[in-house]
C-alpha atoms as a PDB file:
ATOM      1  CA  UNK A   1      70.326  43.542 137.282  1.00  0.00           C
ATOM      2  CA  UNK A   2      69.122  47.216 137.506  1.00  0.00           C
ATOM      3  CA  UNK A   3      67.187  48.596 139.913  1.00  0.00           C
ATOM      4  CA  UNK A   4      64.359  49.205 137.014  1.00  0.00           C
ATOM      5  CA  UNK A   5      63.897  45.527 137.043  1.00  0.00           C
ATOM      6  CA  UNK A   6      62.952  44.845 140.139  1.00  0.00           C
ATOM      7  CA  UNK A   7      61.200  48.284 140.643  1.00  0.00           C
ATOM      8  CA  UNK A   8      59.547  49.571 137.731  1.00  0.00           C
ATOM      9  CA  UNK A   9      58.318  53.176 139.046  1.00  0.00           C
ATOM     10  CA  UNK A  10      60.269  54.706 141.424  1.00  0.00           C
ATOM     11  CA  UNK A  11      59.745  57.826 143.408  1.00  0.00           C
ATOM     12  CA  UNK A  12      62.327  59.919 145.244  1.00  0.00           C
ATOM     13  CA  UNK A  13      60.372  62.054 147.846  1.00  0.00           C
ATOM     14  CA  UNK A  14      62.316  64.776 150.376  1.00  0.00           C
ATOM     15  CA  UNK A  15      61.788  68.273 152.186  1.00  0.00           C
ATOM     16  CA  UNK A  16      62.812  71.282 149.926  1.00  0.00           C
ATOM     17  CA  UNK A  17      66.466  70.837 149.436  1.00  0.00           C
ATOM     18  CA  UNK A  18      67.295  67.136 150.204  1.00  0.00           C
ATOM     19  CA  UNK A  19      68.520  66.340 146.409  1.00  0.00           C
ATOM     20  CA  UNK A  20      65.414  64.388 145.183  1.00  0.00           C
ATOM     21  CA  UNK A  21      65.971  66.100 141.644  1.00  0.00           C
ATOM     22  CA  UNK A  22      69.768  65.939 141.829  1.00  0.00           C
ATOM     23  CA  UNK A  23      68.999  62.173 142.037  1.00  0.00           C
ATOM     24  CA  UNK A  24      65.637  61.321 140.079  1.00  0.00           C
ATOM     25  CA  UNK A  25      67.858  62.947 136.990  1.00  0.00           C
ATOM     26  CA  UNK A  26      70.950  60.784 137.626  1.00  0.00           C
ATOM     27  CA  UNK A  27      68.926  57.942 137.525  1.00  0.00           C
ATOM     28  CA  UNK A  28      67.141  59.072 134.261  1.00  0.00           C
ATOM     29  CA  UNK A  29      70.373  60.089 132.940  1.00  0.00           C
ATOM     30  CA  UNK A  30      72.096  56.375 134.224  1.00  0.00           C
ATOM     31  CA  UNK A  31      68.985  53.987 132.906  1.00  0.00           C
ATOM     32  CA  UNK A  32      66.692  54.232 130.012  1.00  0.00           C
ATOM     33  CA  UNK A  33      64.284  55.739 131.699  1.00  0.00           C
ATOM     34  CA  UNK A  34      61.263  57.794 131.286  1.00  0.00           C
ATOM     35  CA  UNK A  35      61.782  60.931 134.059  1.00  0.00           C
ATOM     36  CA  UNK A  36      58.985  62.584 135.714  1.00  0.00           C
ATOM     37  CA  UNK A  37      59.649  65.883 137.103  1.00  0.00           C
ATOM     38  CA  UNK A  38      57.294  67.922 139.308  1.00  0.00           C
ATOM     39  CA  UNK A  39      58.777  71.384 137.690  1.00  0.00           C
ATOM     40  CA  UNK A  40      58.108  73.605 140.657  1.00  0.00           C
ATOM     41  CA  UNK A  41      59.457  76.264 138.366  1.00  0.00           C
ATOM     42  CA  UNK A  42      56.432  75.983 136.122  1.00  0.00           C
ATOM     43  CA  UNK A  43      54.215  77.174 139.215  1.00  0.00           C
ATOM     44  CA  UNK A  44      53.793  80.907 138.913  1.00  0.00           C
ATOM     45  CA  UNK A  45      52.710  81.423 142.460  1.00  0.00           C
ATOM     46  CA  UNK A  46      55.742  79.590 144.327  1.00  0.00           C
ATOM     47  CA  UNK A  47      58.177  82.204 144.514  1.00  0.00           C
ATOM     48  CA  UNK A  48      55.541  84.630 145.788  1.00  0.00           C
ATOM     49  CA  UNK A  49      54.518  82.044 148.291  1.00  0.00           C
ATOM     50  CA  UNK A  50      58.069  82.335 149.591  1.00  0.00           C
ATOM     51  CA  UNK A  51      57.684  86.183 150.277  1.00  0.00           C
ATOM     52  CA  UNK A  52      54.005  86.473 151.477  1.00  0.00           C
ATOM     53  CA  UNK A  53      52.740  82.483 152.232  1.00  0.00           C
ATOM     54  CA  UNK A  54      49.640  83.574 153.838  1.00  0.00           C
ATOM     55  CA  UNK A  55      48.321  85.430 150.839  1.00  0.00           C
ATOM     56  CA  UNK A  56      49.954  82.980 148.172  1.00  0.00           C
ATOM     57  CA  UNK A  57      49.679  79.423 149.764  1.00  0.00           C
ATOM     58  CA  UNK A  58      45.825  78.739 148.799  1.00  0.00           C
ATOM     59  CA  UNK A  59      46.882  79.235 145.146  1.00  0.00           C
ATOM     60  CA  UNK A  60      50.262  77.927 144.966  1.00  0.00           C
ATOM     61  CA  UNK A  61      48.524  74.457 146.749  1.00  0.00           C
ATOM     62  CA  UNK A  62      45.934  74.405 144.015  1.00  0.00           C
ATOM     63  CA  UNK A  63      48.344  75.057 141.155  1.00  0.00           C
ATOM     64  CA  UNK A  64      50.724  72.084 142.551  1.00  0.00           C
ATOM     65  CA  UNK A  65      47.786  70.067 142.800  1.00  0.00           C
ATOM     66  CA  UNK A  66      46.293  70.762 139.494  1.00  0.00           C
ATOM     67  CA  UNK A  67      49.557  70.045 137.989  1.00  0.00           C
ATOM     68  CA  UNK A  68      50.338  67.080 139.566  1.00  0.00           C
ATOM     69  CA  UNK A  69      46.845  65.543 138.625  1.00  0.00           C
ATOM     70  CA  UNK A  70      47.378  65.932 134.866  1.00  0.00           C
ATOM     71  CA  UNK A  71      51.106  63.894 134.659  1.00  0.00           C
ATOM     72  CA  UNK A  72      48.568  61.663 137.058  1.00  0.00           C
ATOM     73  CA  UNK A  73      46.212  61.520 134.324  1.00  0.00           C
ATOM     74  CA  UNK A  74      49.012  61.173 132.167  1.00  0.00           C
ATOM     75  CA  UNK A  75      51.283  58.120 133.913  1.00  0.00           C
ATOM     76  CA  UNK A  76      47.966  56.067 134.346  1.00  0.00           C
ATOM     77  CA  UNK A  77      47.007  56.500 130.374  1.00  0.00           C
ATOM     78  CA  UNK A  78      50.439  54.465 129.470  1.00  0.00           C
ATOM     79  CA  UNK A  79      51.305  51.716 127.768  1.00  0.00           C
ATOM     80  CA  UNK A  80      51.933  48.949 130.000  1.00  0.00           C
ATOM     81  CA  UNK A  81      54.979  47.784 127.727  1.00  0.00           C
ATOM     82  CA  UNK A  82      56.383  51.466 128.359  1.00  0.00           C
ATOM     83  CA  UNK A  83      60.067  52.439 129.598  1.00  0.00           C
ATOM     84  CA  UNK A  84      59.873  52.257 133.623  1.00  0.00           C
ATOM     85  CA  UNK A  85      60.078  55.706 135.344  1.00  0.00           C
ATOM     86  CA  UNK A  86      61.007  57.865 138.446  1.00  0.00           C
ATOM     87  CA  UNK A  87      59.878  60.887 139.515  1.00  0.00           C
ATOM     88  CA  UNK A  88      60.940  63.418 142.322  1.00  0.00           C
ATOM     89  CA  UNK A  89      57.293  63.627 143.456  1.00  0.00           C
ATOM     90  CA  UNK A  90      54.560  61.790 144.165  1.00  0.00           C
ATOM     91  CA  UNK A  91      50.574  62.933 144.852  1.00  0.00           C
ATOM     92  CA  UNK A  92      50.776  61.950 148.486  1.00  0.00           C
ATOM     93  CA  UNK A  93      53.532  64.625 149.184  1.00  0.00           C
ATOM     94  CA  UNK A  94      50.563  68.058 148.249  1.00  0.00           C
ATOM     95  CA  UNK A  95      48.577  66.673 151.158  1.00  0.00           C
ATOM     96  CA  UNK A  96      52.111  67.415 153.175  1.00  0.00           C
ATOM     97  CA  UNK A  97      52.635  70.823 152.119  1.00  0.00           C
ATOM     98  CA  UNK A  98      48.638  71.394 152.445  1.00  0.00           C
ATOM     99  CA  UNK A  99      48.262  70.118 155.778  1.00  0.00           C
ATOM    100  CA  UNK A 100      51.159  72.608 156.678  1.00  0.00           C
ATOM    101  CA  UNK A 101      50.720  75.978 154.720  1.00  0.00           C
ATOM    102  CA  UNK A 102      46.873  76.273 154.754  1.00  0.00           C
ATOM    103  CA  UNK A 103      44.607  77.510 157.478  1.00  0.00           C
ATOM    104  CA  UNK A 104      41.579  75.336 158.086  1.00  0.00           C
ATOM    105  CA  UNK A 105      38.931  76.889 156.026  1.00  0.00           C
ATOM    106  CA  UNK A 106      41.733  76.776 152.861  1.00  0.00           C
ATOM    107  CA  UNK A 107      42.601  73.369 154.298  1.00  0.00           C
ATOM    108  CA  UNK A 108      38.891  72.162 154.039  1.00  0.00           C
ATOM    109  CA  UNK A 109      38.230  73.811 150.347  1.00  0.00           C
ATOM    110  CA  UNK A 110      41.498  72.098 149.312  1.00  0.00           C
ATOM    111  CA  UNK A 111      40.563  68.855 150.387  1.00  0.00           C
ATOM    112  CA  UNK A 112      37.279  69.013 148.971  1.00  0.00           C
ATOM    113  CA  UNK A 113      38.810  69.853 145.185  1.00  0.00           C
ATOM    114  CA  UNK A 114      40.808  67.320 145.735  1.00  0.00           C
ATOM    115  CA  UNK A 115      38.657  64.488 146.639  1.00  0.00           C
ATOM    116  CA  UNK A 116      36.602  65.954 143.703  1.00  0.00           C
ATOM    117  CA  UNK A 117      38.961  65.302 141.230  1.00  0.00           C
ATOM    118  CA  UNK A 118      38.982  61.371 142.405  1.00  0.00           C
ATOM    119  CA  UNK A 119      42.791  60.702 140.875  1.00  0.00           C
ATOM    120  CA  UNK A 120      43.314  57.106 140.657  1.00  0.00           C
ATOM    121  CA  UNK A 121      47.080  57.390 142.394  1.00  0.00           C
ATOM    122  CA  UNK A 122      49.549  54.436 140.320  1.00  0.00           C
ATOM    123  CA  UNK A 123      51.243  52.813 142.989  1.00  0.00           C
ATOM    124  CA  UNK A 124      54.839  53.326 143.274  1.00  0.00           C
ATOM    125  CA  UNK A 125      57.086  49.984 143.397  1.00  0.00           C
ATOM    126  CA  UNK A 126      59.859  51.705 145.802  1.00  0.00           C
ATOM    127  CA  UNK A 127      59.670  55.126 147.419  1.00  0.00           C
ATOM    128  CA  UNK A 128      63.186  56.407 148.519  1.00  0.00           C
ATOM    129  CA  UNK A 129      62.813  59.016 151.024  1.00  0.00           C
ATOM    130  CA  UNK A 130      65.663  60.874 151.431  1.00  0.00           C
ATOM    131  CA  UNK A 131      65.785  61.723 155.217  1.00  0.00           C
ATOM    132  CA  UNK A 132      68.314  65.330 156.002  1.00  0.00           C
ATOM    133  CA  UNK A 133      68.947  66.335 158.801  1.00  0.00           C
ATOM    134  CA  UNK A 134      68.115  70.706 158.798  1.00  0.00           C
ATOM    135  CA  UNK A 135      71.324  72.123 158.819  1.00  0.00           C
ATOM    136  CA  UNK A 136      72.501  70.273 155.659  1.00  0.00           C
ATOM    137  CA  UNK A 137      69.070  71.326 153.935  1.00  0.00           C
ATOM    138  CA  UNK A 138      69.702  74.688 154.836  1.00  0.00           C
ATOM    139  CA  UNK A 139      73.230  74.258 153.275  1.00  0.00           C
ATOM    140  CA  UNK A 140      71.885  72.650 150.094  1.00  0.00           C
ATOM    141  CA  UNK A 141      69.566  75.298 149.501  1.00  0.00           C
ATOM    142  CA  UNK A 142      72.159  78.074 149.640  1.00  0.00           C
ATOM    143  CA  UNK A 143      74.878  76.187 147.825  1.00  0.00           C
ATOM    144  CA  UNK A 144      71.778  76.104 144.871  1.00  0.00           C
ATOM    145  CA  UNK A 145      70.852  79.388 144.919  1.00  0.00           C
ATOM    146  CA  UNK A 146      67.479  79.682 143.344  1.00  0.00           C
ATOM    147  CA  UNK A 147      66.756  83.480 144.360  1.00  0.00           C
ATOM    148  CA  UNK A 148      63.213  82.753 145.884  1.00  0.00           C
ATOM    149  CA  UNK A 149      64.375  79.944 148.018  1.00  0.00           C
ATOM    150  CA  UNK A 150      67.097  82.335 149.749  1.00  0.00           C
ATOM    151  CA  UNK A 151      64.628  83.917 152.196  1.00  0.00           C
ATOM    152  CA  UNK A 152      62.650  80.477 153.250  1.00  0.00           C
ATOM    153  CA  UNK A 153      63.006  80.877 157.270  1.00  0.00           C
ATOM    154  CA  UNK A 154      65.126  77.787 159.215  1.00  0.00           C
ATOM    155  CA  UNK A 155      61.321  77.341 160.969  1.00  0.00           C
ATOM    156  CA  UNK A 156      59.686  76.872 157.735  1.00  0.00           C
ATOM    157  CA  UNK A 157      62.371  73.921 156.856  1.00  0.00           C
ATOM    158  CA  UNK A 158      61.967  72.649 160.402  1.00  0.00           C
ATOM    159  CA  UNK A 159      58.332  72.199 160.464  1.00  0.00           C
ATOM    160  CA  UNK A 160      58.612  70.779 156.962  1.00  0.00           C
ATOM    161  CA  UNK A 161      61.120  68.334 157.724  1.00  0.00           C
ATOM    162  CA  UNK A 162      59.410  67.165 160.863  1.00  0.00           C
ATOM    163  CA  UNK A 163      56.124  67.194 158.386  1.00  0.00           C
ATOM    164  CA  UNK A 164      57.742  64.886 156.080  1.00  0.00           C
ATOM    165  CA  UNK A 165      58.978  62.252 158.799  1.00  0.00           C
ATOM    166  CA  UNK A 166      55.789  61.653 160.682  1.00  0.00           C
ATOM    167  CA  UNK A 167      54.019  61.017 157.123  1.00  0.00           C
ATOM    168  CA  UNK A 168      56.389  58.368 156.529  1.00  0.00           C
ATOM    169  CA  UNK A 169      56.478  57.136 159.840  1.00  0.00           C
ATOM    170  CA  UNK A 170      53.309  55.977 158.787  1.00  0.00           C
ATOM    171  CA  UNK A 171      53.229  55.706 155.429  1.00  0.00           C
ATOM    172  CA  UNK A 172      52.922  51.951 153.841  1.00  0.00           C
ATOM    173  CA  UNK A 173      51.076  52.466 150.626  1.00  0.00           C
ATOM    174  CA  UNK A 174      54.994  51.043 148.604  1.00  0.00           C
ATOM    175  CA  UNK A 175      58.145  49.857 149.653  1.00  0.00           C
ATOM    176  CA  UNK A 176      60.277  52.505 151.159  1.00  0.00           C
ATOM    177  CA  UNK A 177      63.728  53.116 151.466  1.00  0.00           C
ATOM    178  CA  UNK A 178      64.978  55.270 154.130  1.00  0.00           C
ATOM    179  CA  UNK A 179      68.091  56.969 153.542  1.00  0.00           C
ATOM    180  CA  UNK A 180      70.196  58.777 155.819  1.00  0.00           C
ATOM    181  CA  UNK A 181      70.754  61.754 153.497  1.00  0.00           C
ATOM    182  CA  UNK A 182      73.162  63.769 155.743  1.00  0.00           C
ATOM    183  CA  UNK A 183      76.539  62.254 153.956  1.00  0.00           C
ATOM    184  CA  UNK A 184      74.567  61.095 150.974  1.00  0.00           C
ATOM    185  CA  UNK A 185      75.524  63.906 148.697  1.00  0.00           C
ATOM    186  CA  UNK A 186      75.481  62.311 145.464  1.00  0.00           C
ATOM    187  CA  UNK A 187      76.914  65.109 143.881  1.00  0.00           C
ATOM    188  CA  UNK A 188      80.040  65.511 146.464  1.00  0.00           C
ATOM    189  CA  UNK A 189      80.539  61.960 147.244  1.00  0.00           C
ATOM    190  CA  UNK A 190      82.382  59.341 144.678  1.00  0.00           C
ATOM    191  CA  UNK A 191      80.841  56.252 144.562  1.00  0.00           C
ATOM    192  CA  UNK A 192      77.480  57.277 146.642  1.00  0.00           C
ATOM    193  CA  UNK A 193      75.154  56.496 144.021  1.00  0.00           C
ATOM    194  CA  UNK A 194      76.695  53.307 142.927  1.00  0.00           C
ATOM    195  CA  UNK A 195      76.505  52.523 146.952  1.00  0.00           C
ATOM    196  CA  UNK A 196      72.834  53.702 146.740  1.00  0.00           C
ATOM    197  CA  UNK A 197      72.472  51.676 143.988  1.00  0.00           C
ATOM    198  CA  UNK A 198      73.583  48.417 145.855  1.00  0.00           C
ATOM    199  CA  UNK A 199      71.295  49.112 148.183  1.00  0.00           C
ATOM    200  CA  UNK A 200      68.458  49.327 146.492  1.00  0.00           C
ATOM    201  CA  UNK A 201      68.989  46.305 145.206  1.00  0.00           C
ATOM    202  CA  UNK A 202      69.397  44.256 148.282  1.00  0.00           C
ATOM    203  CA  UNK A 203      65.517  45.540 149.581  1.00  0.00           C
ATOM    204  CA  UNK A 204      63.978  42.849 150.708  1.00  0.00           C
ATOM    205  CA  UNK A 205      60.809  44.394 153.213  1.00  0.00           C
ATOM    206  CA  UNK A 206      58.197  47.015 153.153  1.00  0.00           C
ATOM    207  CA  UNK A 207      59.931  49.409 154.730  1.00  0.00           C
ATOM    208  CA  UNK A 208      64.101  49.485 155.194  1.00  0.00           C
ATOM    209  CA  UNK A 209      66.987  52.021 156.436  1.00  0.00           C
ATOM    210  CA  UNK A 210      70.206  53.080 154.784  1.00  0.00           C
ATOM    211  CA  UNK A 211      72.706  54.747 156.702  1.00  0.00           C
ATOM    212  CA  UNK A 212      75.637  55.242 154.425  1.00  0.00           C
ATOM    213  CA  UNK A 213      78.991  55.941 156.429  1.00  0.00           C
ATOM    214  CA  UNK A 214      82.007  57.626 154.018  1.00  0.00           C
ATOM    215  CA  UNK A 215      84.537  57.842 156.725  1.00  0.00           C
END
């Protein structure tokens, strides 16, 4: 049985770093698949964000977020008999990064655009949330070495980590798997994703843990 089966749409969600791409295109590559990608790259304000955030976050927010609501637009306009699909994003994740780059006056505009736009949000079957610790984010995102990621401060990744666990310590709009990320490297590891795999398929609740232990 594959995990497509018993969860149609799946999202990987993470803090910068964690390997929610890395994974979302393993599956895609492993299942047939449709793949969703949030292409950060695509956003032309991101890597000036990274050197001057109080000037650039406003627009990079709004860029994300008008981005993200056309694949929206897009994923609810399918076929129902379409492939299944994962994605290394979901909407839920811009109120995240808004909540934490913008001041309250940007904060309060951003909200308002996006309640505007009133996106009806698909509901994801499982949302794995791939939970890493700092120092191995920090180690991720120099063993990747994208150029504009280089000079993100530790405090940035902190906050953002910390940002991402309290939303889904209360998060319980899907299923959620959360994974222990810290020996999880998918890339490093033989047999991790087939372990991940077995997981996945043994969820049984609304919200479950995976601590995966390669000693």
């Amino acid at each position: 049985m594959s995990i497509f089966n018993k969860f149609p749409y799946i999202v990987i969600e993470g803090p910068i770093g964690c390997g929610k791409t890395t994974l979302a295109k393993m599956l895609a590559d492993k299942f047939p698949v449709d793949y969703l990608s949030e292409k950060a790259e695509a956003n032309p304000f991101l890597a000036r964000f990274y050197q001057d955030a109080q000037r650039y976050a406003l627009p990079t927010q709004l860029c994300f977020l008008f981005q993200r609501a056309s694949q929206i637009t897009d994923l609810n306009q399918r076929d129902m008999f379409a492939k299944p699909i994962v994605a290394d994003f979901f909407l839920e994740k811009d109120l995240i990064f808004a909540r934490l780059n913008l001041d309250d006056e940007e904060y309060a505009l951003y909200h308002q655009i996006y309640q505007h736009l009133q996106l009806k949000v698909p509901k994801p079957d499982l949302v794995i949330y791939l939970q890493t610790p700092v120092d191995a984010l920090m180690e991720r995102i120099e063993e990747r070495n994208v150029s504009y990621e280089l000079d993100i401060p530790r405090e940035y990744i902190e906050r953002l980590a910390n940002a991402y666990s309290e939303f889904f310590h209360n998060y319980d709009t899907s299923p959620v798997l959360m994974v222990n990320n810290e020996k999880l490297n998918i890339l490093k590891n033989p047999g991790a994703l087939d372990l991940l795999l077995t997981r996945i398929l043994q969820i049984k609740g609304q919200r479950e843990f995976f601590n995966p232990n390669f000693d």
